[in-house]
Protein backbone atom coordinates (compact mmCIF):
# COMPACT_ATOMS: atom_id res chain seq x y z
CA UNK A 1 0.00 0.00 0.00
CA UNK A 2 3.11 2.00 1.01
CA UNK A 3 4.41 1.76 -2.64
CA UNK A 4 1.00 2.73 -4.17
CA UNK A 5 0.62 5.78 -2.28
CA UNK A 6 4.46 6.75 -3.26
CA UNK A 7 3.85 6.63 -6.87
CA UNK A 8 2.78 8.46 -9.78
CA UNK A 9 -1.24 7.77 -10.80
CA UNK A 10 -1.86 7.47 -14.58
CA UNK A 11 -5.50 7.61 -15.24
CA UNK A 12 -5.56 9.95 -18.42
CA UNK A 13 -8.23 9.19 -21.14
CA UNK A 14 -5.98 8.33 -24.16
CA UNK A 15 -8.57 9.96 -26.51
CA UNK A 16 -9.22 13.93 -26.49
CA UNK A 17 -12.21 13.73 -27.75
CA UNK A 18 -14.62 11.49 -29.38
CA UNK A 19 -17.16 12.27 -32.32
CA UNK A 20 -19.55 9.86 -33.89
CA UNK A 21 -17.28 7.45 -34.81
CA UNK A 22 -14.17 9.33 -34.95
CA UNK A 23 -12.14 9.93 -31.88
CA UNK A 24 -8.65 11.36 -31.86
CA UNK A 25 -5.93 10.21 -29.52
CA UNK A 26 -3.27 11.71 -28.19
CA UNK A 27 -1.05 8.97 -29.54
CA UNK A 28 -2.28 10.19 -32.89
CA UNK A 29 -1.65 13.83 -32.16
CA UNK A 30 1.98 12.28 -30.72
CA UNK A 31 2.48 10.93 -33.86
CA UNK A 32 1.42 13.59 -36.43
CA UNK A 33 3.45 16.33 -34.08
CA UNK A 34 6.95 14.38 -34.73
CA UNK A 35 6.08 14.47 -38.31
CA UNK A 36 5.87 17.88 -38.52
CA UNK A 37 8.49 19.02 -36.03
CA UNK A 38 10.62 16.42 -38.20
CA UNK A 39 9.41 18.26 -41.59
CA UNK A 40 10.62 21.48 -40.36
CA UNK A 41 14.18 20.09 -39.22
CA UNK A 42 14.50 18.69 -42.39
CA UNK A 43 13.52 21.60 -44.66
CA UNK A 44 16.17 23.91 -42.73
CA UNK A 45 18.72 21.17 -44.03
CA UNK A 46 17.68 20.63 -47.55
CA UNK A 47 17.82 24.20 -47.67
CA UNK A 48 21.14 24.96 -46.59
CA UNK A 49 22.46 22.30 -48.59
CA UNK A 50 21.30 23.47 -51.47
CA UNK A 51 18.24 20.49 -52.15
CA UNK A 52 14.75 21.49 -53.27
CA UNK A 53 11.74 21.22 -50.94
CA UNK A 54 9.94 19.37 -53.65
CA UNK A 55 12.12 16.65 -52.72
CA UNK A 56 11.67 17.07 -49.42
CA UNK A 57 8.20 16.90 -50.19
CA UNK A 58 8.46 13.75 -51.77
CA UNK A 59 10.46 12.19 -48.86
CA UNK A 60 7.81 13.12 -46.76
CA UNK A 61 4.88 10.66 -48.47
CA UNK A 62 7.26 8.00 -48.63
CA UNK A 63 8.48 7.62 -45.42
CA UNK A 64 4.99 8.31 -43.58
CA UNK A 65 3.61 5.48 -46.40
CA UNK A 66 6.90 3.50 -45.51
CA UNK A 67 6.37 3.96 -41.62
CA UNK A 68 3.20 3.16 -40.89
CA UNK A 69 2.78 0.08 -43.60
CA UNK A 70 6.06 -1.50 -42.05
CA UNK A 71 5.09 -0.81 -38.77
CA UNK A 72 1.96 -2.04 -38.94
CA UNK A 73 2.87 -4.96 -41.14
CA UNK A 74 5.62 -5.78 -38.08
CA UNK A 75 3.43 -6.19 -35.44
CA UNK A 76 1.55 -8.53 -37.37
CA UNK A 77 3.86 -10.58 -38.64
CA UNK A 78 7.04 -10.49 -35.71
CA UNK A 79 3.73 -10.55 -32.74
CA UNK A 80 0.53 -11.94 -33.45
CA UNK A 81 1.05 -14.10 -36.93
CA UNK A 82 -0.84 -16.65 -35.65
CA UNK A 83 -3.95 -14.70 -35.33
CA UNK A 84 -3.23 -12.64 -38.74
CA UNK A 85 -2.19 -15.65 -41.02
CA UNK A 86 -5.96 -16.38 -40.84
CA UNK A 87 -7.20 -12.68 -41.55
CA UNK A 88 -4.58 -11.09 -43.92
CA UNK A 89 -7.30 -8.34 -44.97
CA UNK A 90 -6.71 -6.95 -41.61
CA UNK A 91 -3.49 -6.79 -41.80
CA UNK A 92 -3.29 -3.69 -44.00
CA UNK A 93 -7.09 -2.72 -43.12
CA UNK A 94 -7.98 -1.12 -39.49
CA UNK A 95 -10.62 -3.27 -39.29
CA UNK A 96 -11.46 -6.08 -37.40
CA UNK A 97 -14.21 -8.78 -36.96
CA UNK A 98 -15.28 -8.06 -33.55
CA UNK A 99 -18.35 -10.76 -32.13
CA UNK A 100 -18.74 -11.32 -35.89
CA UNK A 101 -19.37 -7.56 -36.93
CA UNK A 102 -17.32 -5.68 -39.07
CA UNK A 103 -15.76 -2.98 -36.93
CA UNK A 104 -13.37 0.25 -37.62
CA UNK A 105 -11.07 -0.06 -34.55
CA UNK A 106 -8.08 1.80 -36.24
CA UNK A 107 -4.58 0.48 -36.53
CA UNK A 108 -4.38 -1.61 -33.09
CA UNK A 109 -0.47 -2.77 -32.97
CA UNK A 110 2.33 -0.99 -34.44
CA UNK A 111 5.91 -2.42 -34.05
CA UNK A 112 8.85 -0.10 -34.33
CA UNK A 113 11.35 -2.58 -36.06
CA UNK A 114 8.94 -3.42 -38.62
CA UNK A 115 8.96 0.64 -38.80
CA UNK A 116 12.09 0.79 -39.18
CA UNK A 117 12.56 -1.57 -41.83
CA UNK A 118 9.62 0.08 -43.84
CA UNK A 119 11.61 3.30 -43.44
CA UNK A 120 14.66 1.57 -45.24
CA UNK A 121 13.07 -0.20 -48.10
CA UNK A 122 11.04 3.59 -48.56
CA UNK A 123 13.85 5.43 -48.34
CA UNK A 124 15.72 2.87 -51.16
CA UNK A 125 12.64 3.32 -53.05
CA UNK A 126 12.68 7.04 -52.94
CA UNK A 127 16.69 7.39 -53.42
CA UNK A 128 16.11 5.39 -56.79
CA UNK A 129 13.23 6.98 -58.35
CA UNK A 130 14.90 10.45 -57.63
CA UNK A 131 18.41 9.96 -58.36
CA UNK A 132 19.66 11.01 -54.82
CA UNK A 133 21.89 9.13 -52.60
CA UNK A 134 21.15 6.98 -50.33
CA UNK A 135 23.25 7.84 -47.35
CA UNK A 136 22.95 11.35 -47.80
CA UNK A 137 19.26 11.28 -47.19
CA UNK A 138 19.79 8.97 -45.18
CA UNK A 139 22.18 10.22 -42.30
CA UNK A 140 19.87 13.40 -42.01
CA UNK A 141 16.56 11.57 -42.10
CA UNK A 142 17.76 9.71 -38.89
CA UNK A 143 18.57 12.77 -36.59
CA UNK A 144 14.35 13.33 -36.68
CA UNK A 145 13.91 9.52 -36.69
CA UNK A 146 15.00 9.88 -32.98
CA UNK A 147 12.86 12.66 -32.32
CA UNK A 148 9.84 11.37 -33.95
CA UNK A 149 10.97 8.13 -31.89
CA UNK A 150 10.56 9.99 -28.55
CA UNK A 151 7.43 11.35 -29.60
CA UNK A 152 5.85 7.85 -30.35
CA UNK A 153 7.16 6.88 -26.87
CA UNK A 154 5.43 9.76 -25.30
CA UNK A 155 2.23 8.58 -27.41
CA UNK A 156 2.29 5.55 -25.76
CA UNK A 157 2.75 6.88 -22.51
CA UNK A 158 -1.32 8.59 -22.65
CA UNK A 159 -2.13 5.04 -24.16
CA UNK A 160 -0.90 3.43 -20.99
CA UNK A 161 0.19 0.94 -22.78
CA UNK A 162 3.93 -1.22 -23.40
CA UNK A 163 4.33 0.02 -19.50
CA UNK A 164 7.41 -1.84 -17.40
CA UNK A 165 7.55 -4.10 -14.99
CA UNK A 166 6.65 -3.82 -11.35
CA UNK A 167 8.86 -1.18 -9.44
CA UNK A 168 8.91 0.64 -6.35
CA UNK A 169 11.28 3.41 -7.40
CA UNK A 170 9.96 6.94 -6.45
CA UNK A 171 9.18 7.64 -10.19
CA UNK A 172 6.84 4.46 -10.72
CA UNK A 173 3.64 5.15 -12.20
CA UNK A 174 0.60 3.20 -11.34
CA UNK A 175 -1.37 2.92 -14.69
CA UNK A 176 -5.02 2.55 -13.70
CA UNK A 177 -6.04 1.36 -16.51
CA UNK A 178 -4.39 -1.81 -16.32
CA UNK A 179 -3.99 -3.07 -13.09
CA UNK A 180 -3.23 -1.27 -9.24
CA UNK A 181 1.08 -1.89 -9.50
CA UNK A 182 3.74 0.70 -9.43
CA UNK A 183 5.47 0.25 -12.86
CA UNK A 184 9.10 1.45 -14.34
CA UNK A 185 7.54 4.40 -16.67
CA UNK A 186 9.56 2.61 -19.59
CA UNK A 187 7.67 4.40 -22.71
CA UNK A 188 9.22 7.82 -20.94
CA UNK A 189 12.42 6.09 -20.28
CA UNK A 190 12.52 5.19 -24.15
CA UNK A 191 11.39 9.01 -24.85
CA UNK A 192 13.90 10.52 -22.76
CA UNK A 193 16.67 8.05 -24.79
CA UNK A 194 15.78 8.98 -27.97
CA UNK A 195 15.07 12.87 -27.03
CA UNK A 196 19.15 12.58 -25.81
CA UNK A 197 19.81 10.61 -29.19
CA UNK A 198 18.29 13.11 -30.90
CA UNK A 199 20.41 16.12 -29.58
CA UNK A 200 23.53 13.90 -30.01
CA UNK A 201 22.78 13.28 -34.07
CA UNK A 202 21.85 16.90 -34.31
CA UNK A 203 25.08 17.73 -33.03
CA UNK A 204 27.09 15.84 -34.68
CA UNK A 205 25.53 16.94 -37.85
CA UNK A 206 26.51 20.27 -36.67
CA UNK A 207 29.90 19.41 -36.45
CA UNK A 208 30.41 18.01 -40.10
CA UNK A 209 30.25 14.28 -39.56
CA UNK A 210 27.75 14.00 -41.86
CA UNK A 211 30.16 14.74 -44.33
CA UNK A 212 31.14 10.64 -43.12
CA UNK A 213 28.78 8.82 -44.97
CA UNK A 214 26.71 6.60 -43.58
CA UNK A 215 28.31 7.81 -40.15
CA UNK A 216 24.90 9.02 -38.59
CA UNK A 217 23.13 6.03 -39.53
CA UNK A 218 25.38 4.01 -37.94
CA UNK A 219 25.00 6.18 -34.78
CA UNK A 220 21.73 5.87 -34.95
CA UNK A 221 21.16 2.35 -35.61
CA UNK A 222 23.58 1.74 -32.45
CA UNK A 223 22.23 4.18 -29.81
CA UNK A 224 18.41 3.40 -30.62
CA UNK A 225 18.51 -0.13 -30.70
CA UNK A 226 21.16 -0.43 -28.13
CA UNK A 227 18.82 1.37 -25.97
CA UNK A 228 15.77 -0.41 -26.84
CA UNK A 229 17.48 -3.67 -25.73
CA UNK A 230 18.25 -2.51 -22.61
CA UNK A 231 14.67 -0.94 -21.31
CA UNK A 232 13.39 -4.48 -22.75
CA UNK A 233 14.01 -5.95 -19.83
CA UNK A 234 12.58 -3.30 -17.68
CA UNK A 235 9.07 -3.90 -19.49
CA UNK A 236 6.48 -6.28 -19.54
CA UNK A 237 6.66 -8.67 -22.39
CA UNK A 238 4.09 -7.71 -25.11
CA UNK A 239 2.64 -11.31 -26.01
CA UNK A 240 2.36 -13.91 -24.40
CA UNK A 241 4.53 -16.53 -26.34
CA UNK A 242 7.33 -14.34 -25.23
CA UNK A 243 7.76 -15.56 -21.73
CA UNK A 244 9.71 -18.60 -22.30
CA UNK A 245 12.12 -16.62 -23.96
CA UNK A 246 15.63 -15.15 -22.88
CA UNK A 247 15.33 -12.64 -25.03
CA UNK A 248 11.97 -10.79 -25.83
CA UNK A 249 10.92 -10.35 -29.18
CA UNK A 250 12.09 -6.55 -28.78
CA UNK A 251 15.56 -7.58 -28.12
CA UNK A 252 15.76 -10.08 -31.01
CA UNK A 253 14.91 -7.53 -33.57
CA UNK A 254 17.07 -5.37 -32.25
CA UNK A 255 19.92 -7.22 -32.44
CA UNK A 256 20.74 -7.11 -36.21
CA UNK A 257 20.47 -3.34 -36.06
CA UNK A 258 22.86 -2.97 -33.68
CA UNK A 259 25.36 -5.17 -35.78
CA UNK A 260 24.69 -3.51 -39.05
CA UNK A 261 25.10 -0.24 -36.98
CA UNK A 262 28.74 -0.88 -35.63
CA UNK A 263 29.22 -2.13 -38.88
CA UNK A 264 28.68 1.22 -40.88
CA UNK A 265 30.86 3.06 -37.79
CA UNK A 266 33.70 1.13 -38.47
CA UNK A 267 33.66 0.70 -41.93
CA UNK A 268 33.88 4.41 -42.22
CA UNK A 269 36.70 4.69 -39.41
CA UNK A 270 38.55 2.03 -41.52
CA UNK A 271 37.87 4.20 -44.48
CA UNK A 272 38.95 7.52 -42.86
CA UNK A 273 42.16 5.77 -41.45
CA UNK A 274 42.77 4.27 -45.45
CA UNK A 275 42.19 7.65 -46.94
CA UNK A 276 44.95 9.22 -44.60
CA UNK A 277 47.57 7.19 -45.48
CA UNK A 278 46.73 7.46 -48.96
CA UNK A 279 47.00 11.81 -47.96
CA UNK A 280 50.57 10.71 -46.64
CA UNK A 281 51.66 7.99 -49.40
CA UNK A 282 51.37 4.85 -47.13
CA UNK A 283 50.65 2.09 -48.72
């Protein structure tokens, strides 16, 4: 009882407000906000590097197509296949048959790494049909990745929902809508990471690394993932199946980002360190 009445309650209504059948959230409002602050970022930088805002533009559709289709298309297939290999439709519909009625319940399940792949194979996509390269979209598009990242976090935070496990640390939250138990707050612990991420990729943008290619990606890729691994085991598992596992499903994606991320950080170290003794005639 002691621990309850030391914690943080967390009864907010995740909706604003409702209408008809329309109801806006504030994971929604979460969402569309890092969009825009990440629009604005991004136009400041295709404009002092000389790039068009038509392009930017451009980005803009596929990424958000990119983002929510892999995201979406993640959490289906990485956490609840076995209920989706029988209703593909709702897979890329937010519908779902409820009591056996048809019913609009909006895009229920969204997993990051399936984001983040969708992100990639968009931003490929978009590099190709535009002639533009690859890394240098893509070591800018990542500094608002994080932000967008921490927004999404915060999002999740009013949806009382992926909340941590049981804690009785002065900043545990008790979210009332799922049970009575002080929790680790880990969607702000996540939001706080990526906010931090964020400033770090901005600043090293700042400082002409992205003049490394594929140097901020490779940050990114490291420091996000990294950090998801670790505040995976400070949450509750998200399905059930994942309980007999060492690893969470969350970790296991991870993972492979992390690898291709020190990857791309080394690669370009061992590229720096080639071209200087190519400056000084070393062979």
């Amino acid at each position: 009882m002691s621990n309850l009445l030391s914690s943080i309650f967390w009864n907010i209504d995740p909706e604003i407000f409702h209408i008809g059948g329309f109801g806006l959230r504030y994971y929604t409002l979460c969402f569309m906000f890092g969009f825009f602050l990440s629009y604005i970022i991004l136009l400041k930088i295709f404009t002092k590097e000389g790039k068009s805002q038509d392009l930017l533009d451009k980005l803009t559709i596929y990424i958000f197509i990119g983002t929510v289709l892999g995201a979406r298309l993640g959490h289906c297939l990485f956490y609840e296949f076995s209920y989706y290999k029988d209703h593909l439709l709702e897979m890329i519909l937010p519908i779902r048959y409820i009591n056996g009625h048809l019913t609009f319940t909006g895009y229920q399940g969204l997993a990051s790494h399936g984001g983040a792949i969708g992100n990639i194979i968009a931003l490929s996509l978009y590099c190709r049909k535009n002639k533009i390269n690859f890394w240098w979209v893509g070591d800018r598009l990542v500094i608002v990745t994080a932000l967008t990242g921490a927004l999404i976090r915060t999002g999740n935070f009013f949806n009382s929902e992926i909340i941590g496990r049981p804690s009785d640390l002065p900043w545990a939250v008790v979210f009332a809508r799922v049970d009575n138990v002080s929790r680790h707050p880990a969607q702000l612990y996540e939001a706080i990471g990526y906010l931090l991420i964020f400033i770090l990729l901005l600043t090293l943008y700042k400082q002409g690394k992205h003049q490394k290619p594929a140097l901020l990606f490779g940050v990114f890729l490291v420091t996000v993932f990294g950090l998801r691994f670790i505040v995976e085991f400070l949450k509750e598992n998200q399905e059930s199946f994942e309980n007999s596992m060492t690893f969470n499903m969350g970790q296991l994606l991870s993972i492979p980002f992390v690898l291709i991320g020190l990857y791309l950080i080394f690669r370009n170290k061992a590229n720096q360190a080639d071209l200087g003794k190519a400056k000084q005639g070393i062979k």
